[in-house]
PDB file of N, CA and C in Angstrom:
ATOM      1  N   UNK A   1      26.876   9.179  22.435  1.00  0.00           N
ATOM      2  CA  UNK A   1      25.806   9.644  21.581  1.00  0.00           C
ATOM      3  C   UNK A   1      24.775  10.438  22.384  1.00  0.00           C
ATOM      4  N   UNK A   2      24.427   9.687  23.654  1.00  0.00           N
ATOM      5  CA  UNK A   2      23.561  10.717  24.462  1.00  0.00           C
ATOM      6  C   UNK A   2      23.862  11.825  24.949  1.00  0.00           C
ATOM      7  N   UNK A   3      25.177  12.121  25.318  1.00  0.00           N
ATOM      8  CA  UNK A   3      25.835  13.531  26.054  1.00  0.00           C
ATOM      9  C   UNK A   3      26.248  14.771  24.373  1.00  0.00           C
ATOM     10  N   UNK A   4      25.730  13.834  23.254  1.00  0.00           N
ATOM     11  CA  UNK A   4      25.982  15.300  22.051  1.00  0.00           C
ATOM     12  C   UNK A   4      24.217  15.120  21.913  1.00  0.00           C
ATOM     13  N   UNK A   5      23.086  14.396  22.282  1.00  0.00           N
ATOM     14  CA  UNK A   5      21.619  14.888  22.233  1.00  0.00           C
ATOM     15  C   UNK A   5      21.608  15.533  23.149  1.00  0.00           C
ATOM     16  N   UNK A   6      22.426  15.411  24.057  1.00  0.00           N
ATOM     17  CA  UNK A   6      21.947  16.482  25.185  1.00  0.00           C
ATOM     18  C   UNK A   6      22.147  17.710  24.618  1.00  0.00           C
ATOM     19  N   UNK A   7      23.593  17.881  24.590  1.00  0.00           N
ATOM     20  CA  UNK A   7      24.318  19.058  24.132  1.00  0.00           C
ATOM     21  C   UNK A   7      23.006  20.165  22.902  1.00  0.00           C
ATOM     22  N   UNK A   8      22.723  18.889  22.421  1.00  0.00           N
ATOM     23  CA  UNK A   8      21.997  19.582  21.386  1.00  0.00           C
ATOM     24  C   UNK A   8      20.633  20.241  21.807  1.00  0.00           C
ATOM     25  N   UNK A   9      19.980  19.240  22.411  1.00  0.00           N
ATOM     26  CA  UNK A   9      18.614  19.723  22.893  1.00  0.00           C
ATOM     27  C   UNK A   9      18.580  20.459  24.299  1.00  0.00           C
ATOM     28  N   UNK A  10      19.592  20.648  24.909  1.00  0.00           N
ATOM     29  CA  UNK A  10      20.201  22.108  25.525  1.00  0.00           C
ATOM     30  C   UNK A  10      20.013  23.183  25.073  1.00  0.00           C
ATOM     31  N   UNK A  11      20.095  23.659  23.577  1.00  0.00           N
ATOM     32  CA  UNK A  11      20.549  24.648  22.973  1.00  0.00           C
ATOM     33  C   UNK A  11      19.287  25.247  22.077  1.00  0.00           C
ATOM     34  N   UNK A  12      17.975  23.867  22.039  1.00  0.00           N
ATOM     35  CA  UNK A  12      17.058  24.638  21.551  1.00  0.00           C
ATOM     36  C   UNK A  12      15.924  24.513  22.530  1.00  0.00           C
ATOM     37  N   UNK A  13      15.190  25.476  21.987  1.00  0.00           N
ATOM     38  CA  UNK A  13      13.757  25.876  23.075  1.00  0.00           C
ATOM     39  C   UNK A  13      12.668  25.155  22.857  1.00  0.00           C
ATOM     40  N   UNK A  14      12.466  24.157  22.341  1.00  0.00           N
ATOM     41  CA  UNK A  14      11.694  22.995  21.768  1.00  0.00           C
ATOM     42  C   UNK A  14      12.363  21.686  21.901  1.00  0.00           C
ATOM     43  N   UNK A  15      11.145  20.633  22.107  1.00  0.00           N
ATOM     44  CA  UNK A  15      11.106  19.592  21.404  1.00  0.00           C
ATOM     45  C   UNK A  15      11.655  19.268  20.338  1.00  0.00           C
ATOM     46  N   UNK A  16      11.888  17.670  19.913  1.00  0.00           N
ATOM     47  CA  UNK A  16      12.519  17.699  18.946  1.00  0.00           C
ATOM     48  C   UNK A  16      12.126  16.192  18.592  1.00  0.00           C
ATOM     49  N   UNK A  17      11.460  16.066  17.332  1.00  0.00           N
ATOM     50  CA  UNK A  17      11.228  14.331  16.919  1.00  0.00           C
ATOM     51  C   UNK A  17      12.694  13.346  17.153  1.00  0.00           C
ATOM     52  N   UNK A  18      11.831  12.349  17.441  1.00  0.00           N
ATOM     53  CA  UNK A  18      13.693  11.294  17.122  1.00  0.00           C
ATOM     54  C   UNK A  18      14.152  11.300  16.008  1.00  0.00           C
ATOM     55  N   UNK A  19      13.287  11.226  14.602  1.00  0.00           N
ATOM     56  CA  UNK A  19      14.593  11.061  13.803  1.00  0.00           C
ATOM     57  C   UNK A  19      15.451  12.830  13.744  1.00  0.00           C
ATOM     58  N   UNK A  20      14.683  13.531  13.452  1.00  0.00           N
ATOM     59  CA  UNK A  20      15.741  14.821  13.592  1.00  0.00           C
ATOM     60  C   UNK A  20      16.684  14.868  14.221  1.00  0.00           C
ATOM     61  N   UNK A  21      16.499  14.770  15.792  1.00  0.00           N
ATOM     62  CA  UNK A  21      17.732  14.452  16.479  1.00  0.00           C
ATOM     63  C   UNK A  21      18.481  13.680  15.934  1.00  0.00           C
ATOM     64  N   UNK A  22      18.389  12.537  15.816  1.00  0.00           N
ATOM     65  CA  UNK A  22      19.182  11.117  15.545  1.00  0.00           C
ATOM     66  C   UNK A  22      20.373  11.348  14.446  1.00  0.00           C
ATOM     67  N   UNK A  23      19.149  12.203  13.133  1.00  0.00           N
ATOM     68  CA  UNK A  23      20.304  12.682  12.018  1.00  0.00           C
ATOM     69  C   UNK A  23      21.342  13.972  12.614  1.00  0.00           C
ATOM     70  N   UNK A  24      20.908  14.885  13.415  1.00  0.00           N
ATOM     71  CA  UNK A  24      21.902  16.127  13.838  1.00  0.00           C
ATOM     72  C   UNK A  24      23.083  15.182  14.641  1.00  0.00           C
ATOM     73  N   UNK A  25      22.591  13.997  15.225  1.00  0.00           N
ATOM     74  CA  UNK A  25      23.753  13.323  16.407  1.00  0.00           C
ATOM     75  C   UNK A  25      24.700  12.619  15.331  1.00  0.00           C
ATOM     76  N   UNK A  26      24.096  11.861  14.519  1.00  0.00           N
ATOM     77  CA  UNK A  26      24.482  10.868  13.616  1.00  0.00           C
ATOM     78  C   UNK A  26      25.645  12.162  12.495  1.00  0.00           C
ATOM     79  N   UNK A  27      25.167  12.843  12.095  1.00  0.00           N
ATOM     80  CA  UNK A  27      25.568  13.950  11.678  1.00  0.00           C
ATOM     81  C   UNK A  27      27.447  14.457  12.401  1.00  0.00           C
ATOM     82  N   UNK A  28      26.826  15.097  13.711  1.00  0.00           N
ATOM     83  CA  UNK A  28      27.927  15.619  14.496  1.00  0.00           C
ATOM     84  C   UNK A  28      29.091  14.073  15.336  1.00  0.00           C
ATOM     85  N   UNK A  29      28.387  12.982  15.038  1.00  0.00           N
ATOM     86  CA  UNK A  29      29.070  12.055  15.445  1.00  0.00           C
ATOM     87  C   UNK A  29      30.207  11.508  14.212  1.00  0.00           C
ATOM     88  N   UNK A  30      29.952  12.137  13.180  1.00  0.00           N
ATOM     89  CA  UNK A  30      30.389  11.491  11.471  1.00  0.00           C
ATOM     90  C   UNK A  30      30.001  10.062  11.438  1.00  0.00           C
ATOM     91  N   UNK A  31      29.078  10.041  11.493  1.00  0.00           N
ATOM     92  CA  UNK A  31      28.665   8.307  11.086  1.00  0.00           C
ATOM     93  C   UNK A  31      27.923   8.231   9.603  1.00  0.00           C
ATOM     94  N   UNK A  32      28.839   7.370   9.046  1.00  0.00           N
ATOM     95  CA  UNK A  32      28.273   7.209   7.499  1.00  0.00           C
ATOM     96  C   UNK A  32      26.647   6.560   7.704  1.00  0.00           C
ATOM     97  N   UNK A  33      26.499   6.685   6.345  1.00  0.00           N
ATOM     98  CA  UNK A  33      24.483   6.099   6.411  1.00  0.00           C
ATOM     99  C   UNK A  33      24.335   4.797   6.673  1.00  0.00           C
ATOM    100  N   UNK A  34      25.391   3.996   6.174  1.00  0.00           N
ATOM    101  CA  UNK A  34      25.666   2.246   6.949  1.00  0.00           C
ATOM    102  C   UNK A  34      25.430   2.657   8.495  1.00  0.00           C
ATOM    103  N   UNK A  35      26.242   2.814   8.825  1.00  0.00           N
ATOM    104  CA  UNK A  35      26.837   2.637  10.194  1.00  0.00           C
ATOM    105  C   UNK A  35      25.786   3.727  11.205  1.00  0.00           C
ATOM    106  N   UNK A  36      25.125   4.562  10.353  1.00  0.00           N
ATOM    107  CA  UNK A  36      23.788   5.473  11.591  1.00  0.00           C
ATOM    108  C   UNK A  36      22.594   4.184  11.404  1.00  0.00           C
ATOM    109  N   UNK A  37      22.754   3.259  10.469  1.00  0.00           N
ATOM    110  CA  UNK A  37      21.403   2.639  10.201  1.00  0.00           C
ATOM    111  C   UNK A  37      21.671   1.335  11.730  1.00  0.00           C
ATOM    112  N   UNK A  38      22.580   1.365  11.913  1.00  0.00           N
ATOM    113  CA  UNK A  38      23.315   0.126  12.650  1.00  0.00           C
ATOM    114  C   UNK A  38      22.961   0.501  14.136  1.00  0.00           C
ATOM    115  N   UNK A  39      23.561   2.281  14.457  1.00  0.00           N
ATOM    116  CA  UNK A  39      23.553   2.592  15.605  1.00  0.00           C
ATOM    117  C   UNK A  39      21.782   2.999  15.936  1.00  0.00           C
ATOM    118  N   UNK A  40      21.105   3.163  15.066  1.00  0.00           N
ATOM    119  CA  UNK A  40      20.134   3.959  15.847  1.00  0.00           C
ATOM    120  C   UNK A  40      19.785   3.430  16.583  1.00  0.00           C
ATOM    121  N   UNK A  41      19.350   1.861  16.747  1.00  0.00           N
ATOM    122  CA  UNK A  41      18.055   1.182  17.780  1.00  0.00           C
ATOM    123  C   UNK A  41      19.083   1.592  18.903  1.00  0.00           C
ATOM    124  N   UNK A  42      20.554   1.566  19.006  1.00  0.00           N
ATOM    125  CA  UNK A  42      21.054   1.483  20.465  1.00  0.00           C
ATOM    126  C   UNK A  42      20.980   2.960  20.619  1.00  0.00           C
ATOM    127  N   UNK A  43      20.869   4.033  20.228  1.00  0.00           N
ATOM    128  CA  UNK A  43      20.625   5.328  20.784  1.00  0.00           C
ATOM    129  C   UNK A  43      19.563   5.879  21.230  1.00  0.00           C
ATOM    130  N   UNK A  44      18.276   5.496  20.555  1.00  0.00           N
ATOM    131  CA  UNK A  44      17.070   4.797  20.549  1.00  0.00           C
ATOM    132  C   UNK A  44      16.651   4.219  22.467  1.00  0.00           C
ATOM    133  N   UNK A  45      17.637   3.159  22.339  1.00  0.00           N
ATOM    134  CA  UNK A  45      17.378   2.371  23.833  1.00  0.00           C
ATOM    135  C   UNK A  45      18.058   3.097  24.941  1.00  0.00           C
ATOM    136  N   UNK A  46      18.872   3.567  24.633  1.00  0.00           N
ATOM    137  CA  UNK A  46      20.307   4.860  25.500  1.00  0.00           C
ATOM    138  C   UNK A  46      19.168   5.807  25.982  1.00  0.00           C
ATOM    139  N   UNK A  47      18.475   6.646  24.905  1.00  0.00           N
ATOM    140  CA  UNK A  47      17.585   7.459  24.853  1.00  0.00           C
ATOM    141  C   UNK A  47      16.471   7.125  26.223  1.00  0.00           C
ATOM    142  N   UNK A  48      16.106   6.232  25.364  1.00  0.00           N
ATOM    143  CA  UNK A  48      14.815   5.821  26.861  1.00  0.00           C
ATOM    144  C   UNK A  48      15.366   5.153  28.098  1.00  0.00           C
ATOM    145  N   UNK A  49      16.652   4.528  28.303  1.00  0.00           N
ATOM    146  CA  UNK A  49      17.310   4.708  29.137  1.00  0.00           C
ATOM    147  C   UNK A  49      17.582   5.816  30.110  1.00  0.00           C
ATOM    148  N   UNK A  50      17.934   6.915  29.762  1.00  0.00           N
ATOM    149  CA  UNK A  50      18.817   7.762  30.290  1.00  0.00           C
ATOM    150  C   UNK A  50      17.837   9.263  30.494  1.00  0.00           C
ATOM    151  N   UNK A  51      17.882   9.165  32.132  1.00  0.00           N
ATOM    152  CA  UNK A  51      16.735   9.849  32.673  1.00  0.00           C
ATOM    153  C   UNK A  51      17.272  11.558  32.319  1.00  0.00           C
ATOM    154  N   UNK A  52      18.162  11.357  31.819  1.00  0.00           N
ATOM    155  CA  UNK A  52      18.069  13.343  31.453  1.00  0.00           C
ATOM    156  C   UNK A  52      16.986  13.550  29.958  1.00  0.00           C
ATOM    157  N   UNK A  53      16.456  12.611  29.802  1.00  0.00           N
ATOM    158  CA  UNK A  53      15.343  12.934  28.324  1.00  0.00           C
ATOM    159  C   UNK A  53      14.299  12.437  28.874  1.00  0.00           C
ATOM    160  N   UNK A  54      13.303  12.668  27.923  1.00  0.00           N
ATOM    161  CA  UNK A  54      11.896  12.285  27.953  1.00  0.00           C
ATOM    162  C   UNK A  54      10.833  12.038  26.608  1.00  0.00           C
ATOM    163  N   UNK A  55      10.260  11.470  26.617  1.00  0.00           N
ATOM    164  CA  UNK A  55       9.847  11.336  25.343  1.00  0.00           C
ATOM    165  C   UNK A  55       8.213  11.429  25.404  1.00  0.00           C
ATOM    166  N   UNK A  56       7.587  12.400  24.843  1.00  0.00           N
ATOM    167  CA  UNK A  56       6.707  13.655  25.007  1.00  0.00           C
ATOM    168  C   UNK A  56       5.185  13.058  24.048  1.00  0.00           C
ATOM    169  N   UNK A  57       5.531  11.899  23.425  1.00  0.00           N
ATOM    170  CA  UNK A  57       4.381  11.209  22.536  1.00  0.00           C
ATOM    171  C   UNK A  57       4.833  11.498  21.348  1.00  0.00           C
ATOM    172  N   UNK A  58       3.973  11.116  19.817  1.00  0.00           N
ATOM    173  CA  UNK A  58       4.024  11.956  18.592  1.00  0.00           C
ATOM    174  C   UNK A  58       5.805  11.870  18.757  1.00  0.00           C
ATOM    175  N   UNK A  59       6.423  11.042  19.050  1.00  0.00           N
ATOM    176  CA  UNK A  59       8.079  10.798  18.249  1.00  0.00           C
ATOM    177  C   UNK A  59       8.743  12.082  18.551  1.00  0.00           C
ATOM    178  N   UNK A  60       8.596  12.911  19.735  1.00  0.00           N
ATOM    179  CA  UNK A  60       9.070  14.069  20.189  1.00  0.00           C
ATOM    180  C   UNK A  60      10.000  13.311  21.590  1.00  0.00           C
ATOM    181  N   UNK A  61      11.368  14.114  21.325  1.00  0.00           N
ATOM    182  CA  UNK A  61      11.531  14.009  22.642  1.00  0.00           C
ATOM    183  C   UNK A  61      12.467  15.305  23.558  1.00  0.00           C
ATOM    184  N   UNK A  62      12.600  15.561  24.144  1.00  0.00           N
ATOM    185  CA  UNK A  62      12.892  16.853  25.246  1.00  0.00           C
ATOM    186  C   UNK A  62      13.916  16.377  26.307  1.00  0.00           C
ATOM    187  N   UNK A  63      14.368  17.141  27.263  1.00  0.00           N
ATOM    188  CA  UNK A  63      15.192  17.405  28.069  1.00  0.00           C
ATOM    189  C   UNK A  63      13.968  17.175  29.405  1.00  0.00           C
ATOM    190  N   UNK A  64      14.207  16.109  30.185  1.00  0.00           N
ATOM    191  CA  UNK A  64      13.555  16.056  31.041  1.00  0.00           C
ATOM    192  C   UNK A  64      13.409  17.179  32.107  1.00  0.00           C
ATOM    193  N   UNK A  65      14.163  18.019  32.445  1.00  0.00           N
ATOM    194  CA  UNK A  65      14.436  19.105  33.320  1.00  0.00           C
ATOM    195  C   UNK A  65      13.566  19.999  32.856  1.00  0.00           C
ATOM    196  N   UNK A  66      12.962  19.855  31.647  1.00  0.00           N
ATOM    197  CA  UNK A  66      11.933  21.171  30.905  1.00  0.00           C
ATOM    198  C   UNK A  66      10.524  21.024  31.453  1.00  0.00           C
ATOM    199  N   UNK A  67      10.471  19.666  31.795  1.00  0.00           N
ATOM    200  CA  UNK A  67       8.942  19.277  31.815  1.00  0.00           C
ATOM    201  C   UNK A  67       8.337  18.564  32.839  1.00  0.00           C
ATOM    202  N   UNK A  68       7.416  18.853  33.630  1.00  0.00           N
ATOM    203  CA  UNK A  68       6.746  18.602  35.003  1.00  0.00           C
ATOM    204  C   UNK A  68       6.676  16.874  35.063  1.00  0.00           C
ATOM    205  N   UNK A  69       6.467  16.674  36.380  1.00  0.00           N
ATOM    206  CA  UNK A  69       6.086  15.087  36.773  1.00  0.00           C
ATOM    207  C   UNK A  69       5.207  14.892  35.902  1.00  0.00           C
ATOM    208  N   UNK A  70       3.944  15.371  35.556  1.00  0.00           N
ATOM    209  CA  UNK A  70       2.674  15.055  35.370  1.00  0.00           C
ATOM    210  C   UNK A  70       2.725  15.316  33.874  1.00  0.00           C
ATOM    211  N   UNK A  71       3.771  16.300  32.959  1.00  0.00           N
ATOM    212  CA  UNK A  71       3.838  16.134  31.723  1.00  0.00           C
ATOM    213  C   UNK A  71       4.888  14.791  31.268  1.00  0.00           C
ATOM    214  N   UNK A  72       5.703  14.294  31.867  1.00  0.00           N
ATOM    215  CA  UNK A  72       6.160  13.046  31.762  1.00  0.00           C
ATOM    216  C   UNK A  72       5.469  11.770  32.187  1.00  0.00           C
ATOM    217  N   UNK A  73       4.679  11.237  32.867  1.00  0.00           N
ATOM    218  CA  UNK A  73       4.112  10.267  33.465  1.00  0.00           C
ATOM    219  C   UNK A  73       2.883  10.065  33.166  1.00  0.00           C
ATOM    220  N   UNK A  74       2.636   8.864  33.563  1.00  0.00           N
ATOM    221  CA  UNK A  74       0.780   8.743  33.480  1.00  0.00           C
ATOM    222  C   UNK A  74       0.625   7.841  34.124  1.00  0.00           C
ATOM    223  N   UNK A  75      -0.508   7.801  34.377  1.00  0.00           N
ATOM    224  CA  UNK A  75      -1.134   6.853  35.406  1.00  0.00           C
ATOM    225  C   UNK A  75      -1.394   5.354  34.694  1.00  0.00           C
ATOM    226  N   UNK A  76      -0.519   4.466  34.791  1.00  0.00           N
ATOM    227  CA  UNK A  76      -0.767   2.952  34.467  1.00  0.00           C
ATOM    228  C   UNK A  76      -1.442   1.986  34.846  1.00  0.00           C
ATOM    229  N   UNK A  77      -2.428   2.396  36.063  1.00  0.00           N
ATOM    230  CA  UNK A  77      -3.483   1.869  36.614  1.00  0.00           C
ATOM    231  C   UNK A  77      -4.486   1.313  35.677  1.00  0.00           C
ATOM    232  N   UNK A  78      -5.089   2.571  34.528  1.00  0.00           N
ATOM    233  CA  UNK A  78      -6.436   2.414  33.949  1.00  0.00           C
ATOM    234  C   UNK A  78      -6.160   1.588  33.196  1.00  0.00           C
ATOM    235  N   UNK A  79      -4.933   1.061  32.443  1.00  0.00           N
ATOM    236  CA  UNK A  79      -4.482   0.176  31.433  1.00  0.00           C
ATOM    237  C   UNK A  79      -4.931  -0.939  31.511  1.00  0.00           C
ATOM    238  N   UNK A  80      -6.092  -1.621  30.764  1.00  0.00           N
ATOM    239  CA  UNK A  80      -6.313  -3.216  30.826  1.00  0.00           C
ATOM    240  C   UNK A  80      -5.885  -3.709  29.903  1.00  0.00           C
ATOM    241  N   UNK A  81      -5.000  -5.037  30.044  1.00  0.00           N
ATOM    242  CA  UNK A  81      -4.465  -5.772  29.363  1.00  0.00           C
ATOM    243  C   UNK A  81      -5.453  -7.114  29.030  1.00  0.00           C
ATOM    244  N   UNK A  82      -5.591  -7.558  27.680  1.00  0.00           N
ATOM    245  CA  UNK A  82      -5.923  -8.584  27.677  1.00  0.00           C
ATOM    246  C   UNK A  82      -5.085  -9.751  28.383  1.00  0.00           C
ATOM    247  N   UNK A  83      -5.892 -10.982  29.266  1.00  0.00           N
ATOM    248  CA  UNK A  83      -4.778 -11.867  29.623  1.00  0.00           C
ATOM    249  C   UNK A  83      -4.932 -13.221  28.680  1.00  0.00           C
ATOM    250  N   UNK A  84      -3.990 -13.544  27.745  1.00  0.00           N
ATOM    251  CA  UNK A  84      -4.022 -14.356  26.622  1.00  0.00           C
ATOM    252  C   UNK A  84      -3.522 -15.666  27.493  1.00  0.00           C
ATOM    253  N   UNK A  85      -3.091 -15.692  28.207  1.00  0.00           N
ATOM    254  CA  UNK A  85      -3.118 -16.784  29.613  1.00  0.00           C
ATOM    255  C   UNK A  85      -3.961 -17.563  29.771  1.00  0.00           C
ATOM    256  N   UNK A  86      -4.781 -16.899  29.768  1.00  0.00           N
ATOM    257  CA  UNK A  86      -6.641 -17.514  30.299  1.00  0.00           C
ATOM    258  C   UNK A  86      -6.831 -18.505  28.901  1.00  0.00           C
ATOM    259  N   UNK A  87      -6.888 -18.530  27.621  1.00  0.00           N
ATOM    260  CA  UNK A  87      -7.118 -18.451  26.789  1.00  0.00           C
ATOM    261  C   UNK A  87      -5.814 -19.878  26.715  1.00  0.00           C
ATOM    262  N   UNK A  88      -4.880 -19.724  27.240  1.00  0.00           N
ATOM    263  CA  UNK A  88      -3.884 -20.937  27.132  1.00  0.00           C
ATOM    264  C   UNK A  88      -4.270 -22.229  27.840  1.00  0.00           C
ATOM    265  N   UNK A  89      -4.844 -21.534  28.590  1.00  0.00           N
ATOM    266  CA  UNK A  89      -5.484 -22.722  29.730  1.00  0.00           C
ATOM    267  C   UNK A  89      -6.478 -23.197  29.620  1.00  0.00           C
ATOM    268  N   UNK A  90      -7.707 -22.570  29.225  1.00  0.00           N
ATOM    269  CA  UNK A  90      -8.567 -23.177  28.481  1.00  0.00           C
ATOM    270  C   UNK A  90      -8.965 -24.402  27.464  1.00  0.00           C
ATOM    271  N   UNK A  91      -7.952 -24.426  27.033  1.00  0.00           N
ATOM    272  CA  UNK A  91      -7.014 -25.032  25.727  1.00  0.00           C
ATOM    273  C   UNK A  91      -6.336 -26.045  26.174  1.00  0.00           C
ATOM    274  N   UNK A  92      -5.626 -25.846  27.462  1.00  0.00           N
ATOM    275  CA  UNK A  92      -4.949 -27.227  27.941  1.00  0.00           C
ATOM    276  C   UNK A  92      -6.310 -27.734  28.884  1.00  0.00           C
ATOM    277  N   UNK A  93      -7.301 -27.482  29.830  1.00  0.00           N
ATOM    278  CA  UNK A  93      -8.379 -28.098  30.320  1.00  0.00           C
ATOM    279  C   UNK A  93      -9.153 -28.694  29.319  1.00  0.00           C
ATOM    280  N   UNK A  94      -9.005 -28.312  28.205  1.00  0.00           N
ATOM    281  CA  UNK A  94      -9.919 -28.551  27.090  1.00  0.00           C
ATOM    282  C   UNK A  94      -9.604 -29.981  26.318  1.00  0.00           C
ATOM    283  N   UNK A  95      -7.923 -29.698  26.529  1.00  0.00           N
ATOM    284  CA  UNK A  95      -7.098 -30.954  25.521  1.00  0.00           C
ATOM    285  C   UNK A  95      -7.091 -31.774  27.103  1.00  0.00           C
ATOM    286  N   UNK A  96      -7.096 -31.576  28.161  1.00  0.00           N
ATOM    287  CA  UNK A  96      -7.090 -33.063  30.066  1.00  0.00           C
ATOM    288  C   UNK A  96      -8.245 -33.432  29.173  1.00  0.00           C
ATOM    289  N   UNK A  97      -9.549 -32.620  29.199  1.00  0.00           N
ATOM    290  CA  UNK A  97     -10.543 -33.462  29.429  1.00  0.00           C
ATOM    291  C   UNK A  97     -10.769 -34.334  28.503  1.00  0.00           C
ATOM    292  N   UNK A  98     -10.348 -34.009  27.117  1.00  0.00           N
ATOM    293  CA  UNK A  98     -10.279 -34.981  25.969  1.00  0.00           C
ATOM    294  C   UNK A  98      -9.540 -36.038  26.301  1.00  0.00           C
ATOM    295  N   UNK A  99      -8.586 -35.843  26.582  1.00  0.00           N
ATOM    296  CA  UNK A  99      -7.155 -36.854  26.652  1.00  0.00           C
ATOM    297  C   UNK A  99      -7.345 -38.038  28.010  1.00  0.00           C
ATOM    298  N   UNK A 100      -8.694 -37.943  28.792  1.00  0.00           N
ATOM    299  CA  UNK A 100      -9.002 -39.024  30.114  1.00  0.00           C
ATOM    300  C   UNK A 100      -8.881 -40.142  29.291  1.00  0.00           C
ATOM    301  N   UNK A 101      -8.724 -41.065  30.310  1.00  0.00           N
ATOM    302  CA  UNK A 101      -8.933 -42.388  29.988  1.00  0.00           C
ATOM    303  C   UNK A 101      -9.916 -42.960  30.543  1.00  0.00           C
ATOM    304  N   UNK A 102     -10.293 -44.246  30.146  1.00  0.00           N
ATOM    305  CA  UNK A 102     -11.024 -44.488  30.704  1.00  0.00           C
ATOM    306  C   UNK A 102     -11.044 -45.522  31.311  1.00  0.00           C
ATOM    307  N   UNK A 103     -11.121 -45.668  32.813  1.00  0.00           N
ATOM    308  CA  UNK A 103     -10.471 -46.435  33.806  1.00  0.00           C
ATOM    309  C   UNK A 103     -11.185 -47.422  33.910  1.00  0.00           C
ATOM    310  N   UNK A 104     -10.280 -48.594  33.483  1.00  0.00           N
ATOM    311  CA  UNK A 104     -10.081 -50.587  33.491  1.00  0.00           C
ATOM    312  C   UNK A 104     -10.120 -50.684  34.747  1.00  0.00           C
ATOM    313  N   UNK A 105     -11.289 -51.595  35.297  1.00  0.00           N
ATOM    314  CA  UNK A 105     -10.990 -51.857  36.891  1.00  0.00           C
ATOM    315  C   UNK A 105      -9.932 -52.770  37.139  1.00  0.00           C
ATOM    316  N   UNK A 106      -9.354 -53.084  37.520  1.00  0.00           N
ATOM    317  CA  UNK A 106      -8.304 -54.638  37.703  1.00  0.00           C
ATOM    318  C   UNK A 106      -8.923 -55.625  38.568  1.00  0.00           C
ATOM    319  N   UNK A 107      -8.565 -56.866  37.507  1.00  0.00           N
ATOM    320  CA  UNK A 107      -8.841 -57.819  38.238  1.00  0.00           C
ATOM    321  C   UNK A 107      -8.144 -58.810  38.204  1.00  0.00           C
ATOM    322  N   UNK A 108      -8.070 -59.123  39.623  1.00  0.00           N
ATOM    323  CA  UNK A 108      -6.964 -60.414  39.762  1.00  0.00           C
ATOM    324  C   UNK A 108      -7.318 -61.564  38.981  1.00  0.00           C
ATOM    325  N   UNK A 109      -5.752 -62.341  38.622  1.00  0.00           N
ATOM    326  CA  UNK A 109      -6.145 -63.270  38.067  1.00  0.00           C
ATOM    327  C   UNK A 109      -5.245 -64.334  38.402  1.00  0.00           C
ATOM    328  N   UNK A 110      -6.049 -65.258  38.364  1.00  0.00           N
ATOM    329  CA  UNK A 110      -5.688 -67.016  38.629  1.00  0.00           C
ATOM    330  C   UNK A 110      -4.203 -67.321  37.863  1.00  0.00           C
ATOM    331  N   UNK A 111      -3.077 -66.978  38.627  1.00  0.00           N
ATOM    332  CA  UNK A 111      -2.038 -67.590  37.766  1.00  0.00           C
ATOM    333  C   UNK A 111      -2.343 -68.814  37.407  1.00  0.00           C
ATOM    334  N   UNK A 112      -2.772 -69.747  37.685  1.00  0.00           N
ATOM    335  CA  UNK A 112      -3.177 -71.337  37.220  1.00  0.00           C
ATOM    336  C   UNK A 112      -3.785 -71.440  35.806  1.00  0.00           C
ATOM    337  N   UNK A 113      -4.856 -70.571  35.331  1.00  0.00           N
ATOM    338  CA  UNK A 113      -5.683 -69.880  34.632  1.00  0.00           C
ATOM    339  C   UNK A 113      -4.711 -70.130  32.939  1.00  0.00           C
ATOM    340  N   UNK A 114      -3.545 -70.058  33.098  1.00  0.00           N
ATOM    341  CA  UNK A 114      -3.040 -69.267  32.031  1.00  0.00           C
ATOM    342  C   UNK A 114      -1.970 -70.543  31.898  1.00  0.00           C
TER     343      UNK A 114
END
């Protein structure tokens, strides 16, 4: 499936959304509308797999050979992630400190006693 997107997006001078492609591949592959609904996610994953493409934002994707380091990439540094981690733990320090006991001193006792 990836070597007829190539074929295809070889041949034009643009970009091209995924589903367009998907239907011209799905199309030139003869896959009935069952069976393209089945294949897409794996052409889909092939796709972002397979370093001869690129995928350009806005559901476009291209021929990686068309387009510079710096129009493919970005800097993943500035990205802050919430850490929902913190927030787990909190929650379990929260449920220790509830859950103490509260410590019985021991004291010996007089087997005779009893």
């Amino acid at each position: 499936m990836t070597d007829v997107a190539y074929q295809l997006l070889s041949k034009k001078k643009n970009s091209v959304t995924f589903n367009k492609l998907w239907d011209e591949v799905s199309q030139i592959m003869g896959y009935s509308e069952n069976v393209a609904e089945r294949k897409i996610a794996s052409f889909y994953t092939s796709m972002m797999l397979d370093n001869r493409f690129t995928s350009l934002g806005n559901n476009k994707w291209d021929l990686r050979s068309r387009h510079t380091y710096n129009e493919t990439h970005f800097d993943t540094s500035a990205i802050v992630l919430e850490d929902d981690n913190n927030d787990e733990l909190d929650e379990l320090d929260s449920f220790e400190e509830e859950a103490e006991v509260e410590k019985i001193p021991f004291e010996e006792t007089n087997e005779e006693s009893f």
